[in-house]
Protein backbone atom coordinates (compact mmCIF):
# COMPACT_ATOMS: atom_id res chain seq x y z
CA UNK A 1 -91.79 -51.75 86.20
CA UNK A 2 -93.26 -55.07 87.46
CA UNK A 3 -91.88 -53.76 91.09
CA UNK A 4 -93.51 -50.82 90.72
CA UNK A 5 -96.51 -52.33 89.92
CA UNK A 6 -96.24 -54.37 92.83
CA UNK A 7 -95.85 -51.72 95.35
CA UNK A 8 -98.73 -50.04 94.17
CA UNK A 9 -101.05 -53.11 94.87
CA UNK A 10 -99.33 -53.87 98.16
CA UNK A 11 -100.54 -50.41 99.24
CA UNK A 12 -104.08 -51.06 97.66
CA UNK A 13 -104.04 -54.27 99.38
CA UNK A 14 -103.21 -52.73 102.89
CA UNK A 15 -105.81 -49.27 102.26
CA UNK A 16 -108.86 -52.13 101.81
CA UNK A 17 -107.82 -54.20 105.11
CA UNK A 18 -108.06 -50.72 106.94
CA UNK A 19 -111.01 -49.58 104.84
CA UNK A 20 -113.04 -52.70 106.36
CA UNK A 21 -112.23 -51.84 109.75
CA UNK A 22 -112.31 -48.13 109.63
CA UNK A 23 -115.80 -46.06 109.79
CA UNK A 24 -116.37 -42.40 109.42
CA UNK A 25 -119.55 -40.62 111.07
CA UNK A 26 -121.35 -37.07 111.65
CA UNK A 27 -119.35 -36.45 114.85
CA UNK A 28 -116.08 -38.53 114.75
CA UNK A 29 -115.54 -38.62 110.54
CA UNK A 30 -112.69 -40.24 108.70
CA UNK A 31 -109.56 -38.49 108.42
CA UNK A 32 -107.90 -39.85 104.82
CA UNK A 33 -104.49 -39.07 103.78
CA UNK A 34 -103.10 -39.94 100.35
CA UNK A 35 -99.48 -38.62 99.45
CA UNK A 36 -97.85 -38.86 96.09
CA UNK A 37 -94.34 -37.84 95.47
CA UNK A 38 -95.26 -34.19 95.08
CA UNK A 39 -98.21 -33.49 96.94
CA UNK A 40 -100.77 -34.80 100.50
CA UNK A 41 -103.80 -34.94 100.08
CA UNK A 42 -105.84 -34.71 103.49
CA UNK A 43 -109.49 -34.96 103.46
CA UNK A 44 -112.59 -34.96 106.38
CA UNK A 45 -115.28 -37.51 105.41
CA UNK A 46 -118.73 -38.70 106.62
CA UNK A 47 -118.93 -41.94 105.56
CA UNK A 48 -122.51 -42.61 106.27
CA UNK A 49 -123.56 -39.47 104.03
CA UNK A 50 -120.82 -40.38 101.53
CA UNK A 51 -119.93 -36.40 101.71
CA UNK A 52 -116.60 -34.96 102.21
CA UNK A 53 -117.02 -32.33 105.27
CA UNK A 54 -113.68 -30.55 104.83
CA UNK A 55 -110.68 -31.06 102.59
CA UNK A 56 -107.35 -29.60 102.27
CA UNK A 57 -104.17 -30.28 99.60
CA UNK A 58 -100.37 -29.29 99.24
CA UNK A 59 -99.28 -28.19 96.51
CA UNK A 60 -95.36 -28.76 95.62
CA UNK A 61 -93.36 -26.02 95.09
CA UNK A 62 -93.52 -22.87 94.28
CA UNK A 63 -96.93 -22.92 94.28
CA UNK A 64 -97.57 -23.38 97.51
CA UNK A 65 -97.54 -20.39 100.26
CA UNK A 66 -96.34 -23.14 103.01
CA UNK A 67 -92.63 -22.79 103.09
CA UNK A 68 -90.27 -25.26 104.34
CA UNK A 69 -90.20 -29.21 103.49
CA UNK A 70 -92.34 -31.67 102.42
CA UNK A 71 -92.75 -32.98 105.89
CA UNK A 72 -93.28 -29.29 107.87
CA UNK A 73 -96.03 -28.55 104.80
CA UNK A 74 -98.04 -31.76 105.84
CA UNK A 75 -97.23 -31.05 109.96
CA UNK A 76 -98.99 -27.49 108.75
CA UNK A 77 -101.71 -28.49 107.21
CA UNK A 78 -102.47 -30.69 109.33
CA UNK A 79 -102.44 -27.55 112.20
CA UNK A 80 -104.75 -25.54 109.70
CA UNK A 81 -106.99 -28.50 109.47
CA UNK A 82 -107.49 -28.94 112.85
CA UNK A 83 -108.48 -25.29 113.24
CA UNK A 84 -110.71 -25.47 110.62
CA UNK A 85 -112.58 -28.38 112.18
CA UNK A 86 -112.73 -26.84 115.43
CA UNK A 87 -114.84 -24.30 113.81
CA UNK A 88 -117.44 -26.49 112.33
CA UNK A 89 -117.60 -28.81 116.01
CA UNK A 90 -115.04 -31.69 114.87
CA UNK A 91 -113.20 -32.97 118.16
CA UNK A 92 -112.56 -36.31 117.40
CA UNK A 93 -111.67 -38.42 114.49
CA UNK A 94 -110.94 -41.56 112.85
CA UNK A 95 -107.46 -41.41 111.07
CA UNK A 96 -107.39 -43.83 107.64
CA UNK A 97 -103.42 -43.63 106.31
CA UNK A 98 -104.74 -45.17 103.17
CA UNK A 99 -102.08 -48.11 103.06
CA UNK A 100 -98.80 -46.16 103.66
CA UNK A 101 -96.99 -46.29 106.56
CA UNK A 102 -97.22 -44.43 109.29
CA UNK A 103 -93.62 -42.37 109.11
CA UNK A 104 -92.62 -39.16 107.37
CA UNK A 105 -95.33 -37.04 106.06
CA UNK A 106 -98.53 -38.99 106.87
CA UNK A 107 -96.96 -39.07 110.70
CA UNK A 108 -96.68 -35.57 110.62
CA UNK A 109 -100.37 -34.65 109.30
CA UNK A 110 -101.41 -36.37 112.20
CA UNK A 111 -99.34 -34.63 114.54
CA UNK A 112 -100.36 -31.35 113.15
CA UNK A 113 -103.71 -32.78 113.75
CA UNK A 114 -102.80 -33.39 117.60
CA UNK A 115 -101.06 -30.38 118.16
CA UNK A 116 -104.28 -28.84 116.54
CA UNK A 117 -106.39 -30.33 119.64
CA UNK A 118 -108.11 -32.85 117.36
CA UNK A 119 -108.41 -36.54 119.36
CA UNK A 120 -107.62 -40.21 117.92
């Protein structure tokens, strides 16, 4: 448990040092991915309004009409994001991997992103 515990504020830890050097605005908002074992969650947010502009989550299995694996549902959503804000005049963003590393599923929301046309 205590190693659990420990990973947990490791991650916390690294999230805050990116927080501090990672800004959202009106044209170029903050991208912020949290996964859990089960689900992403990917949202859009203006961090000088404090609002969330678009938001998006996958939902594990068979609830979800994305088929394939965990990491082709997050490269998918992130292609339906980037769609999405495309149609309300996103073309750049800020991308916040909220303390996990950048491999796997968060890697592959922000290729979905890319492929999407959205710029980093």
């Amino acid at each position: 448990m205590k190693k659990t515990l420990s990973k947990k504020l490791n991650r916390i830890r690294r999230h805050k040092r990116v927080r501090a050097k990672v800004l959202g605005a009106d044209k170029r908002p903050r991208v912020s991915v949290f996964k859990s074992n089960r689900h992403i969650f990917v949202q859009f947010i203006d961090d000088k309004s404090g609002k969330t502009i678009l938001s998006s989550k996958i939902v594990s299995g068979k609830k979800s009409k994305i088929k394939g694996t965990k990491t082709e549902k997050a490269m998918k959503i992130g292609e339906t994001l980037a769609e999405k804000a495309k149609e309300i005049g996103v073309k750049a963003i800020v991308f916040d991997r909220g303390g996990f590393k950048y491999h796997g599923r968060i890697k592959a929301v922000a290729d979905g992103l890319r492929k999407g046309g959205i710029k980093f």
